[in-house]
PDB file of N, CA and C in Angstrom:
ATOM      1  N   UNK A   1     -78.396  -9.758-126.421  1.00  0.00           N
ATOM      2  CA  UNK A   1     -77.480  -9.239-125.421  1.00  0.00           C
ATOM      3  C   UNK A   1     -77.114 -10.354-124.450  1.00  0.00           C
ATOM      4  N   UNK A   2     -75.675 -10.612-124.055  1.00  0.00           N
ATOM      5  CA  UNK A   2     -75.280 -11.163-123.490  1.00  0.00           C
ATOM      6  C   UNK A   2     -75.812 -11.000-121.580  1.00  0.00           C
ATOM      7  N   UNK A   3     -75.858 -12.193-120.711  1.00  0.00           N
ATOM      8  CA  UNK A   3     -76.494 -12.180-119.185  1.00  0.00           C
ATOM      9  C   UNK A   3     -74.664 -11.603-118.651  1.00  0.00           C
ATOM     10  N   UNK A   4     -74.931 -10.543-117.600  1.00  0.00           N
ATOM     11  CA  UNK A   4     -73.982 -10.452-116.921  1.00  0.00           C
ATOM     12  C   UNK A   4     -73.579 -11.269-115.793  1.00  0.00           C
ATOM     13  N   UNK A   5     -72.577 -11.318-115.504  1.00  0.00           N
ATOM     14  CA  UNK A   5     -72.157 -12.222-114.188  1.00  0.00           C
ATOM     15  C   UNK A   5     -71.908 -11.355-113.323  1.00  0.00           C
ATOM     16  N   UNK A   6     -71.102 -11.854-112.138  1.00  0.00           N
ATOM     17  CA  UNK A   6     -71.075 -11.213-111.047  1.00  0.00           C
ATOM     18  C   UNK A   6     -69.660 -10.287-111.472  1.00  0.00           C
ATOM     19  N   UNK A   7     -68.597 -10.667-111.943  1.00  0.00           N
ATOM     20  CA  UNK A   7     -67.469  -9.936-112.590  1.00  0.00           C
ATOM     21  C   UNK A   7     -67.396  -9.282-113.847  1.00  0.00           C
ATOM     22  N   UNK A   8     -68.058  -9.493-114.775  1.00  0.00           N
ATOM     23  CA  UNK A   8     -68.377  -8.416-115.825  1.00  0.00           C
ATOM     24  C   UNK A   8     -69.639  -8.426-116.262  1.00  0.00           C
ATOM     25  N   UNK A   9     -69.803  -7.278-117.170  1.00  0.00           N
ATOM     26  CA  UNK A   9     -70.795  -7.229-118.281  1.00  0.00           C
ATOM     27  C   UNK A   9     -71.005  -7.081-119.283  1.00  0.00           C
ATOM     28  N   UNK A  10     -71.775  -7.523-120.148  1.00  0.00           N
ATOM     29  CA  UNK A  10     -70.865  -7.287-121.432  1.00  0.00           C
ATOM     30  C   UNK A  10     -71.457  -5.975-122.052  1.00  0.00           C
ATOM     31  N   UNK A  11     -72.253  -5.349-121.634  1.00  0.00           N
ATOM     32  CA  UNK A  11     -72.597  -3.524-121.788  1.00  0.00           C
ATOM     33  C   UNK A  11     -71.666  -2.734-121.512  1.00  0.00           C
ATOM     34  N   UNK A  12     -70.775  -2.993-120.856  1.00  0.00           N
ATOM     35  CA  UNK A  12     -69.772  -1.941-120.190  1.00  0.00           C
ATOM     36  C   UNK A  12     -68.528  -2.349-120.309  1.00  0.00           C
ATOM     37  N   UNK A  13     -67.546  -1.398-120.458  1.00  0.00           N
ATOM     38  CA  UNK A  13     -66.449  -1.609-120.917  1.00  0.00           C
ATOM     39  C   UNK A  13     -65.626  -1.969-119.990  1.00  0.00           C
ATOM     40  N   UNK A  14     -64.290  -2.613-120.440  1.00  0.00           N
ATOM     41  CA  UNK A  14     -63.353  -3.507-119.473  1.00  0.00           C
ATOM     42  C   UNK A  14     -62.834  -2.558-118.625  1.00  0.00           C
ATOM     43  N   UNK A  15     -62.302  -1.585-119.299  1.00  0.00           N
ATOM     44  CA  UNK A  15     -61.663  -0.672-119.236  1.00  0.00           C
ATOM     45  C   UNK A  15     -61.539   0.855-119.552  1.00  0.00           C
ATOM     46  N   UNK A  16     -61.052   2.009-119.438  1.00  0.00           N
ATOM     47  CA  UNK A  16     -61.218   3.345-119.813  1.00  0.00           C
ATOM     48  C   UNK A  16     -60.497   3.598-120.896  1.00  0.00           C
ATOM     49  N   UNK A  17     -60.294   4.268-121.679  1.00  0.00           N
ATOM     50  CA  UNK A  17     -59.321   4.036-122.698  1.00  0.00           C
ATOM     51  C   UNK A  17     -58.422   5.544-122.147  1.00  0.00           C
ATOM     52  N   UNK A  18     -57.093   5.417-123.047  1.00  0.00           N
ATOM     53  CA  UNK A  18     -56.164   6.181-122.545  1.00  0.00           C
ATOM     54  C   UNK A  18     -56.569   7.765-122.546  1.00  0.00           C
ATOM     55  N   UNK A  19     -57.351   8.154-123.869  1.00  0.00           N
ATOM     56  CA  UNK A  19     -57.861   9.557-124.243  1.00  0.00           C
ATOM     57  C   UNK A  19     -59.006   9.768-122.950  1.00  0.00           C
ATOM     58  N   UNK A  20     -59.280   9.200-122.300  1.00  0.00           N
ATOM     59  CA  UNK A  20     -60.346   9.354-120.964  1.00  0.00           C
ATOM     60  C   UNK A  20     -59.320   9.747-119.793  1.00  0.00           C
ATOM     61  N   UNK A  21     -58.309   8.996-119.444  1.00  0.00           N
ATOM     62  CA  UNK A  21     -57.653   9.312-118.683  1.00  0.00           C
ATOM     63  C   UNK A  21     -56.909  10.363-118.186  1.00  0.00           C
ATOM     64  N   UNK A  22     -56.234  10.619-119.099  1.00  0.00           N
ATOM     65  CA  UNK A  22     -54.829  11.674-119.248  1.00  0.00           C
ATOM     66  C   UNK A  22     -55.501  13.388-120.196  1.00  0.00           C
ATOM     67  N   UNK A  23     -55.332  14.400-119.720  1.00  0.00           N
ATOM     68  CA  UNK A  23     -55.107  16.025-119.904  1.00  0.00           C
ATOM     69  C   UNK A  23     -54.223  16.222-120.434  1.00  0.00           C
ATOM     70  N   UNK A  24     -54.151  17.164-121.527  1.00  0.00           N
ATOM     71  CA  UNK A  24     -52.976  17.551-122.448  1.00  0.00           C
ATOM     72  C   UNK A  24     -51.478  17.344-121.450  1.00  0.00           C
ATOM     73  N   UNK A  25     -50.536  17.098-122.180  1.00  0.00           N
ATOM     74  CA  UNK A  25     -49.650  17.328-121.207  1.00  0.00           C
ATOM     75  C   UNK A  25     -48.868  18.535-121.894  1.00  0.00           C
ATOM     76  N   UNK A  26     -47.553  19.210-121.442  1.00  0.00           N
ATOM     77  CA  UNK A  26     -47.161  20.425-121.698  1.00  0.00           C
ATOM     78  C   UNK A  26     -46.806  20.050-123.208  1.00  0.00           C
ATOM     79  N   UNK A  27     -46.317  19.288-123.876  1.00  0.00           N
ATOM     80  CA  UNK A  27     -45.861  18.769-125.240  1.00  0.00           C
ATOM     81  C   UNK A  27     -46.967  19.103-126.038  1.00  0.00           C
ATOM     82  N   UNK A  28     -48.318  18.429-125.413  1.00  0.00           N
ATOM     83  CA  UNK A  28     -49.131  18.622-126.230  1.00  0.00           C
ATOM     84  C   UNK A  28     -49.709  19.553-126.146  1.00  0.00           C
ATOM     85  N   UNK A  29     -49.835  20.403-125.499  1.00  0.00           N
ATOM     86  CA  UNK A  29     -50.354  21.880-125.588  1.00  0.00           C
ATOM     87  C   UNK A  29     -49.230  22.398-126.409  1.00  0.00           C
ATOM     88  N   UNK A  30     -48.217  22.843-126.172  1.00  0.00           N
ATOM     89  CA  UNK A  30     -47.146  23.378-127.171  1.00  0.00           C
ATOM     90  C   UNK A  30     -47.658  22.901-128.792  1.00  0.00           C
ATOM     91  N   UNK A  31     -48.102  21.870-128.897  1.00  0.00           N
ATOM     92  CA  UNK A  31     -48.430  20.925-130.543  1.00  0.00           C
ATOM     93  C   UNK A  31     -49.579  22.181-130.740  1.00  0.00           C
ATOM     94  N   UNK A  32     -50.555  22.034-129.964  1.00  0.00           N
ATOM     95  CA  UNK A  32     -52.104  22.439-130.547  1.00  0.00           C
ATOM     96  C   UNK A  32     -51.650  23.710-131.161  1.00  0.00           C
ATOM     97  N   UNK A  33     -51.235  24.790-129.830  1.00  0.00           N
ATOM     98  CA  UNK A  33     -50.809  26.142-130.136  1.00  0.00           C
ATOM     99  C   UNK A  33     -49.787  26.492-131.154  1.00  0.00           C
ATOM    100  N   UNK A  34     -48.980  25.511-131.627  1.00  0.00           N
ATOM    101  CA  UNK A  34     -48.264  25.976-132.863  1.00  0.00           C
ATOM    102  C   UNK A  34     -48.601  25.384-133.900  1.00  0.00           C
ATOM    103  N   UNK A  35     -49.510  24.482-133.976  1.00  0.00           N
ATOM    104  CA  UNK A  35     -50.125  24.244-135.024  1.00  0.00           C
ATOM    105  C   UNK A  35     -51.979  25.121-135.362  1.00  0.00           C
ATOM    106  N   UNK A  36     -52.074  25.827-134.253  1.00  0.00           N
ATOM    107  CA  UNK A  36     -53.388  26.859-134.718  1.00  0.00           C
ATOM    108  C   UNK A  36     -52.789  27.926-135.168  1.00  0.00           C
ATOM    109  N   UNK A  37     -51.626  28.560-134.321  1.00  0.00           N
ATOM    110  CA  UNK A  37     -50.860  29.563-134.313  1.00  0.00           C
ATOM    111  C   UNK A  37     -50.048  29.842-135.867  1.00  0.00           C
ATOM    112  N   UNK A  38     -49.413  28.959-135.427  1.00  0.00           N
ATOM    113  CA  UNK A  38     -48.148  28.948-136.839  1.00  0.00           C
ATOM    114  C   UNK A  38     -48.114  28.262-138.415  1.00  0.00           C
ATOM    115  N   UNK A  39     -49.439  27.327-138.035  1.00  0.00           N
ATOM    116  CA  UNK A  39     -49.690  26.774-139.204  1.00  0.00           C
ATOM    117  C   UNK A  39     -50.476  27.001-139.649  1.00  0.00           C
ATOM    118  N   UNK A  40     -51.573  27.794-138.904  1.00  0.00           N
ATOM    119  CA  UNK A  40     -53.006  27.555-139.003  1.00  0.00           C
ATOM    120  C   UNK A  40     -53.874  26.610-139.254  1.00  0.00           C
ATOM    121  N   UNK A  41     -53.827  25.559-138.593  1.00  0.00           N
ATOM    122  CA  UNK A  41     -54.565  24.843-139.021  1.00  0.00           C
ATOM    123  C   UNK A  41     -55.819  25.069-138.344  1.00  0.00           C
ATOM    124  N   UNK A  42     -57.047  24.260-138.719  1.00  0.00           N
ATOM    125  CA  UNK A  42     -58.271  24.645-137.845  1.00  0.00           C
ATOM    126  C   UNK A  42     -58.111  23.878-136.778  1.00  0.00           C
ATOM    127  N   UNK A  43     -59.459  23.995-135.837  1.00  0.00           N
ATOM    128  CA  UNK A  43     -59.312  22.951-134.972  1.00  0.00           C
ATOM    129  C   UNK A  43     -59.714  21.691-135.092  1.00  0.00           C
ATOM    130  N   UNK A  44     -60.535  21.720-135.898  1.00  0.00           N
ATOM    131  CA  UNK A  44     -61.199  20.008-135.766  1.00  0.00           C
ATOM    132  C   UNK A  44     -60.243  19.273-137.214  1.00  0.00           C
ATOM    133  N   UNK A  45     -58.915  19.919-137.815  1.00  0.00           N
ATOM    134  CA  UNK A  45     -58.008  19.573-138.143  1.00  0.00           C
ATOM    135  C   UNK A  45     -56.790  19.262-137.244  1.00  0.00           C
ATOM    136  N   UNK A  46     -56.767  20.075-136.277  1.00  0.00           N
ATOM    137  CA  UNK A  46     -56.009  19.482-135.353  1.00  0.00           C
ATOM    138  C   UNK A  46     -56.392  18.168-134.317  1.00  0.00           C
ATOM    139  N   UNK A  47     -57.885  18.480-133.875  1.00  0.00           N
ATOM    140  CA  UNK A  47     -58.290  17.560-133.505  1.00  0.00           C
ATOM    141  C   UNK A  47     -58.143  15.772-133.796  1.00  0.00           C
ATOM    142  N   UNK A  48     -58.253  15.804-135.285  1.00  0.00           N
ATOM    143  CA  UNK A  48     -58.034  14.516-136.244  1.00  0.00           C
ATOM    144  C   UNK A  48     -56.568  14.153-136.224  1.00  0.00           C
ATOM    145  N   UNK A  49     -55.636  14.919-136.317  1.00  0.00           N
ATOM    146  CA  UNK A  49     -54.335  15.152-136.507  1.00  0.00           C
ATOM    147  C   UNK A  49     -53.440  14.617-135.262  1.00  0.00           C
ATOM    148  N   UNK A  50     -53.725  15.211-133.902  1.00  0.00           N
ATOM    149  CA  UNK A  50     -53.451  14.829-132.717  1.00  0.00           C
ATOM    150  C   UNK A  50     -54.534  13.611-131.925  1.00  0.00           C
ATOM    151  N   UNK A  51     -55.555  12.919-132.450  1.00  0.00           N
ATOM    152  CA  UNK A  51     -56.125  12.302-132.054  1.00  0.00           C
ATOM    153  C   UNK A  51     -57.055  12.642-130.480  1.00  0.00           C
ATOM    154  N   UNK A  52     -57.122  14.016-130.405  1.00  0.00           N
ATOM    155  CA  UNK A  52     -58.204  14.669-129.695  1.00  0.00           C
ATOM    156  C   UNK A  52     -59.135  15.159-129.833  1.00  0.00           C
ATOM    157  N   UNK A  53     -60.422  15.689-128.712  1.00  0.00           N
ATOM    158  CA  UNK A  53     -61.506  15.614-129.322  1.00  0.00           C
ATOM    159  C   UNK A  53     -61.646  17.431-129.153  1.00  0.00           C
ATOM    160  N   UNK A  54     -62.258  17.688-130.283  1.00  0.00           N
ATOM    161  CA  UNK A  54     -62.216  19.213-130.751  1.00  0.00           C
ATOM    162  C   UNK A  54     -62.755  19.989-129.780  1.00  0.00           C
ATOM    163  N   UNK A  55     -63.461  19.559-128.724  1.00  0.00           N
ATOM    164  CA  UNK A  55     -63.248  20.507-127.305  1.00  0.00           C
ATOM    165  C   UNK A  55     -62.338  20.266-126.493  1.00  0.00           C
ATOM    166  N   UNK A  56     -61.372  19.534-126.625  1.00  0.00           N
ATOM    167  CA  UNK A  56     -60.347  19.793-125.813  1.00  0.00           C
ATOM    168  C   UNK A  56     -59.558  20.624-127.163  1.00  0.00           C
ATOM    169  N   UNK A  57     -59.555  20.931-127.912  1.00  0.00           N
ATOM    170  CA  UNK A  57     -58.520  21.521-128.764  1.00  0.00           C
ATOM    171  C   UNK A  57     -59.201  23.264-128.418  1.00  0.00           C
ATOM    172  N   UNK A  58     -60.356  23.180-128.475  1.00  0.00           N
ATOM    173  CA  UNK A  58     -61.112  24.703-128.691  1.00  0.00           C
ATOM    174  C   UNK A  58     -60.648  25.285-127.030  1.00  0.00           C
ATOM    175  N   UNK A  59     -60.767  24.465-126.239  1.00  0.00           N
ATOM    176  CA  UNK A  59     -60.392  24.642-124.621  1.00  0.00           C
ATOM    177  C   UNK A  59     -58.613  25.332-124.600  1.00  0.00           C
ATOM    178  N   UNK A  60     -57.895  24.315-124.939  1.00  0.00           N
ATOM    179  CA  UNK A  60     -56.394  24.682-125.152  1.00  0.00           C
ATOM    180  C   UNK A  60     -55.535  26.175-125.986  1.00  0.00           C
ATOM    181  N   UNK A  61     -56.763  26.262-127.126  1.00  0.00           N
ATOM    182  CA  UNK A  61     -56.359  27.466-127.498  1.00  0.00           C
ATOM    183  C   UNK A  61     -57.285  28.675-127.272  1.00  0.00           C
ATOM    184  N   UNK A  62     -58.007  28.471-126.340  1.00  0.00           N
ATOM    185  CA  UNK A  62     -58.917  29.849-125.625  1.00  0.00           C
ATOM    186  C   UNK A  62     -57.562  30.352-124.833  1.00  0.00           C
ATOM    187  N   UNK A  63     -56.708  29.014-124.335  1.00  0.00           N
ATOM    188  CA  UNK A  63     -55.769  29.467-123.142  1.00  0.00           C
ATOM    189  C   UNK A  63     -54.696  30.506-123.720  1.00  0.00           C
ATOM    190  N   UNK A  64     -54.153  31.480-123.052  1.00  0.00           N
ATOM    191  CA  UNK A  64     -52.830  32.169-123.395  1.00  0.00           C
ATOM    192  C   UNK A  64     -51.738  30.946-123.552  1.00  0.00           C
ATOM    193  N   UNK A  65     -50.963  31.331-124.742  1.00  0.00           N
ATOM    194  CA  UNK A  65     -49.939  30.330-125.380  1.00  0.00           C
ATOM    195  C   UNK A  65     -48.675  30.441-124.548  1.00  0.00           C
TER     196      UNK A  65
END
């Protein structure tokens, strides 16, 4: 393992990545729900599909569509 300095470390990441940041936005809620809804797909098929993680998919479609 690399010695940390006073400005980084090398255990911890530079940065957050974008899927940490950002909550469905209305587009993508509309995606989940017509693709559980209308296509049926499962969730941890949607999950893979939309590149989210299958509790945010199971969360989105507990919600009224």
């Amino acid at each position: 393992m690399e010695a940390c300095t006073t400005q980084t470390c090398a255990s911890l990441p530079a940065q957050t990545t974008h899927r940490e940041e950002t909550m469905l936005n209305e587009e993508l809620w509309q995606e989940v729900h017509r693709l559980f809804d209308v296509e049926k797909w499962s969730k941890s098929a949607i999950a893979r599909g939309l590149d989210v993680d299958v509790k945010t998919v199971r969360r989105c479609v507990r919600q009224a569509a």
